[in-house]
Protein backbone atom coordinates (compact mmCIF):
# COMPACT_ATOMS: atom_id res chain seq x y z
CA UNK A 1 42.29 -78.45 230.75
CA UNK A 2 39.26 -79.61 228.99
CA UNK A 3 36.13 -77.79 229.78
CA UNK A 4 33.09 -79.63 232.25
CA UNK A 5 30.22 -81.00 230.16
CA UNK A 6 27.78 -78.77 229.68
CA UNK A 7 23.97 -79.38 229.21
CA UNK A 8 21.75 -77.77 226.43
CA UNK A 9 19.17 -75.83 227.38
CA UNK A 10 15.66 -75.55 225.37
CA UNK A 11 15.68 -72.46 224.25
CA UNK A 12 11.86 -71.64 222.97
CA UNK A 13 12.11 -69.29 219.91
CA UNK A 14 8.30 -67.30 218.61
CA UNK A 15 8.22 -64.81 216.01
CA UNK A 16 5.99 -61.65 217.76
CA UNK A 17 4.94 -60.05 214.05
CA UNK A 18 5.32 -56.69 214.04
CA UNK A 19 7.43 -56.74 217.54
CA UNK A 20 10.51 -59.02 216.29
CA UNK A 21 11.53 -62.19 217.92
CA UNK A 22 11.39 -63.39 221.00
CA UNK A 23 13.24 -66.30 223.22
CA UNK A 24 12.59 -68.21 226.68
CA UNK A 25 14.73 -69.45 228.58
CA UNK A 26 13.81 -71.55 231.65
CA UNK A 27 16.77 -71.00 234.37
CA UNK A 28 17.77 -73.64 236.49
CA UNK A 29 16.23 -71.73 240.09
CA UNK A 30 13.07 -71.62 238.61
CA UNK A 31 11.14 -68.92 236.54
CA UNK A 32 12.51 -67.81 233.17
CA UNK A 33 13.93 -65.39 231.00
CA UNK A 34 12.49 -63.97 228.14
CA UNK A 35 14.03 -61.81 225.54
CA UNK A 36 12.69 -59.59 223.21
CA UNK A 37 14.89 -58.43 220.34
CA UNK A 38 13.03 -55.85 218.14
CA UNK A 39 14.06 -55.09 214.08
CA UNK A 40 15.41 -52.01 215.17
CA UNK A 41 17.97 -53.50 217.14
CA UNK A 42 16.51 -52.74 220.77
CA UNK A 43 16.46 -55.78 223.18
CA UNK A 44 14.36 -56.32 225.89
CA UNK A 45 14.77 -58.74 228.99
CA UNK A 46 12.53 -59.47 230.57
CA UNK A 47 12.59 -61.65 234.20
CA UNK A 48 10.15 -64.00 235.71
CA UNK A 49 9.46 -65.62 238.98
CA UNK A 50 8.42 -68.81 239.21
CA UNK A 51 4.79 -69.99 238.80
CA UNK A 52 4.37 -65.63 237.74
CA UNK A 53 2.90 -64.90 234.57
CA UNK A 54 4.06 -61.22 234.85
CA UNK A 55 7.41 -59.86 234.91
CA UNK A 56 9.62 -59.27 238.11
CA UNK A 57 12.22 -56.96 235.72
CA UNK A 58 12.71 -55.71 232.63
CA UNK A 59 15.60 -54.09 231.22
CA UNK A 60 15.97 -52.36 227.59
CA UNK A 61 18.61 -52.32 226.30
CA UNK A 62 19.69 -50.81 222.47
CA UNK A 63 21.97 -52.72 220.07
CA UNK A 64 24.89 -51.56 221.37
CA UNK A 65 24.55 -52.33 225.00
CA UNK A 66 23.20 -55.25 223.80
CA UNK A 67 26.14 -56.58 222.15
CA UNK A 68 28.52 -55.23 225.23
CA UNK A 69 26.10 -57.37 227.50
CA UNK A 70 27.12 -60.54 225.02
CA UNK A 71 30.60 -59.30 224.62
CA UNK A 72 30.80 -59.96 228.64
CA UNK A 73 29.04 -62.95 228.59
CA UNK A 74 31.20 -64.17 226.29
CA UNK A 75 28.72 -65.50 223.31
CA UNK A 76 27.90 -63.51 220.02
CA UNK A 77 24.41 -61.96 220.27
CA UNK A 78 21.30 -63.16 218.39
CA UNK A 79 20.94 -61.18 215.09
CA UNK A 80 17.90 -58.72 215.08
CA UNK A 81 15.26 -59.93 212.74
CA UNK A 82 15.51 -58.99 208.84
CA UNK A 83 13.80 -56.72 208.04
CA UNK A 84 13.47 -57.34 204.40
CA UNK A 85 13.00 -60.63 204.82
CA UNK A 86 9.70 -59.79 207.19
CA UNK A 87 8.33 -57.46 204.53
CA UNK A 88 8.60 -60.28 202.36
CA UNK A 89 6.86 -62.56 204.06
CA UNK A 90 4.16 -60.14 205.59
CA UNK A 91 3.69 -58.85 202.02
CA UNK A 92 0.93 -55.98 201.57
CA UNK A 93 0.65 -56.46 205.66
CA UNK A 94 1.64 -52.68 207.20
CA UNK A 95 3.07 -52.22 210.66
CA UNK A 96 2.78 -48.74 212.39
CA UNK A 97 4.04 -47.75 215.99
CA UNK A 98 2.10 -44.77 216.83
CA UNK A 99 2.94 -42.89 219.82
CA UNK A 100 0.09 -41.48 222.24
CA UNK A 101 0.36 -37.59 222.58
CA UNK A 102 -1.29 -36.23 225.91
CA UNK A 103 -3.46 -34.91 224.16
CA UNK A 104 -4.62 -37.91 222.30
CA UNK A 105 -8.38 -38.61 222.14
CA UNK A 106 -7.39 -42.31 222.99
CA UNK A 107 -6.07 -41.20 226.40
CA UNK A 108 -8.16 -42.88 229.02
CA UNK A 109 -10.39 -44.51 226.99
CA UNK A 110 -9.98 -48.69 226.24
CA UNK A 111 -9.49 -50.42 223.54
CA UNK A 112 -12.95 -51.28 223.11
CA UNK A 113 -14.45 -48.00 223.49
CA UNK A 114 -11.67 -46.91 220.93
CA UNK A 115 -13.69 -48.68 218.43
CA UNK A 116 -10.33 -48.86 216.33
CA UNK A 117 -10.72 -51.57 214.48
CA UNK A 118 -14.23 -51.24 213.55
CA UNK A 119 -13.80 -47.42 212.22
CA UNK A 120 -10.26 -48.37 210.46
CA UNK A 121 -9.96 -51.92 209.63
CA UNK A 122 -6.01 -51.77 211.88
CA UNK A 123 -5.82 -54.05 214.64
CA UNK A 124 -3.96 -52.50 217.75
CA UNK A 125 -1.47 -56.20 217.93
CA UNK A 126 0.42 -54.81 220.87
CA UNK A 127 1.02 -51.81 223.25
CA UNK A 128 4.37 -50.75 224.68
CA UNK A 129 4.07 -48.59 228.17
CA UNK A 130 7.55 -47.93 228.83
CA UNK A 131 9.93 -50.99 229.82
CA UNK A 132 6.44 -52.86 229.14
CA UNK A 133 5.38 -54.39 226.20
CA UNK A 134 1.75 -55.67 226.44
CA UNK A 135 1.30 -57.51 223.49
CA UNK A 136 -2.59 -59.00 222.26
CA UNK A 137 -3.95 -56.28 224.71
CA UNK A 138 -7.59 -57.18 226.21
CA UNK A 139 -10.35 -54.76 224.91
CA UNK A 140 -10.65 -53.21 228.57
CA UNK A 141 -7.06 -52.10 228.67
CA UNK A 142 -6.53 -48.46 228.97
CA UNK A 143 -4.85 -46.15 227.01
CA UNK A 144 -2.56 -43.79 228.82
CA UNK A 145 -0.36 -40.71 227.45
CA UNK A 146 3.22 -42.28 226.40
CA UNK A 147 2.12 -45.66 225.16
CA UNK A 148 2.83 -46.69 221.74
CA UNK A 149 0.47 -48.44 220.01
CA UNK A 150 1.64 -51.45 217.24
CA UNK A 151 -0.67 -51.07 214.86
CA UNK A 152 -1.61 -54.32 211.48
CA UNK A 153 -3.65 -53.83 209.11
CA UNK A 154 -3.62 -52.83 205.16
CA UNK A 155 -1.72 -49.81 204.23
CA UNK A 156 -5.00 -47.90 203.63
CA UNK A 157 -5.78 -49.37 207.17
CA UNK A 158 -3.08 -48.02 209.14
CA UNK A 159 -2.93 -44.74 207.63
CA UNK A 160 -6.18 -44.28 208.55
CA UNK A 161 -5.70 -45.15 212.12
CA UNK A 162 -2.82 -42.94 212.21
CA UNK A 163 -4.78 -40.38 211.33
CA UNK A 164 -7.65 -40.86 213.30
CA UNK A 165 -5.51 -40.99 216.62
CA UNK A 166 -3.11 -38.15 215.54
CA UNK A 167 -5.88 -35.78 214.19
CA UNK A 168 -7.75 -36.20 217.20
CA UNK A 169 -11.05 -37.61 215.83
CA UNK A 170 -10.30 -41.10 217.98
């Protein structure tokens, strides 16, 4: 029996530097689907409504499940991003994820007030809080205990970021 046409859908593909790659799909109800797949492997889903510019759902899930999930759809996953192949290209760019203690300086204070990127030279690119990635954050977003922060910048940069949020001087 020969299988029904089927029609392509656009899939939009961005490269989130840093953060991996990610892909939109617009579904044919309305809204979208966006998925995140990170260098380590780690996908994330993410579901909007229509006309929303904020996610309904997100679901992580890690390469494993990830692949299962494809397995029962029945299409071979997207590969995560190479790794080498980023370095490469970013050359003497550094990328940190630095996690937020409780006891972090940085806790409850915003971006701005952080005064990161003027005392370090590292930009903070994106945050993740939880499921949640918030990537480009505004400079009145607030830090809170458990977010990680992506960190860009030189490697002297990020190093000294590091250090300035996990030695407490922040």
């Amino acid at each position: 029996m020969p299988e029904p046409d089927v029609t392509p859908i656009e899939v939009r593909e961005s490269t989130l530097p840093g953060v991996g790659k990610k892909y939109v799909m617009p579904l044919a109800t309305g809204g979208n689907v966006a998925i995140v797949v990170r260098p380590d492997g780690q996908r994330q889903v993410f579901h909007f409504l229509p006309e929303e510019d904020r996610p309904c759902d997100v679901v992580t899930l890690t390469r494993d499940e990830g692949q299962q999930l494809a397995n029962l759809l029945g299409a071979p996953m997207v590969a995560s991003p190479d790794l080498d192949k980023l370095e490469l290209v970013l050359g003497a760019l550094e990328i940190e994820w630095v996690p937020l203690e409780d006891d972090c300086d940085l806790v409850g204070r915003t971006l701005a007030e952080s005064r990161l990127r003027r005392r370090t030279g590292a930009s903070v690119v994106a945050i993740l809080r939880g499921d949640t990635a918030l990537p480009n954050p505004d400079i009145d977003v607030t830090f809170e205990a458990g977010d990680t922060l992506l960190l860009i910048g030189s490697d002297e940069q990020t190093r000294a970021a590091r250090a300035l949020i996990e030695g407490g001087g922040a």
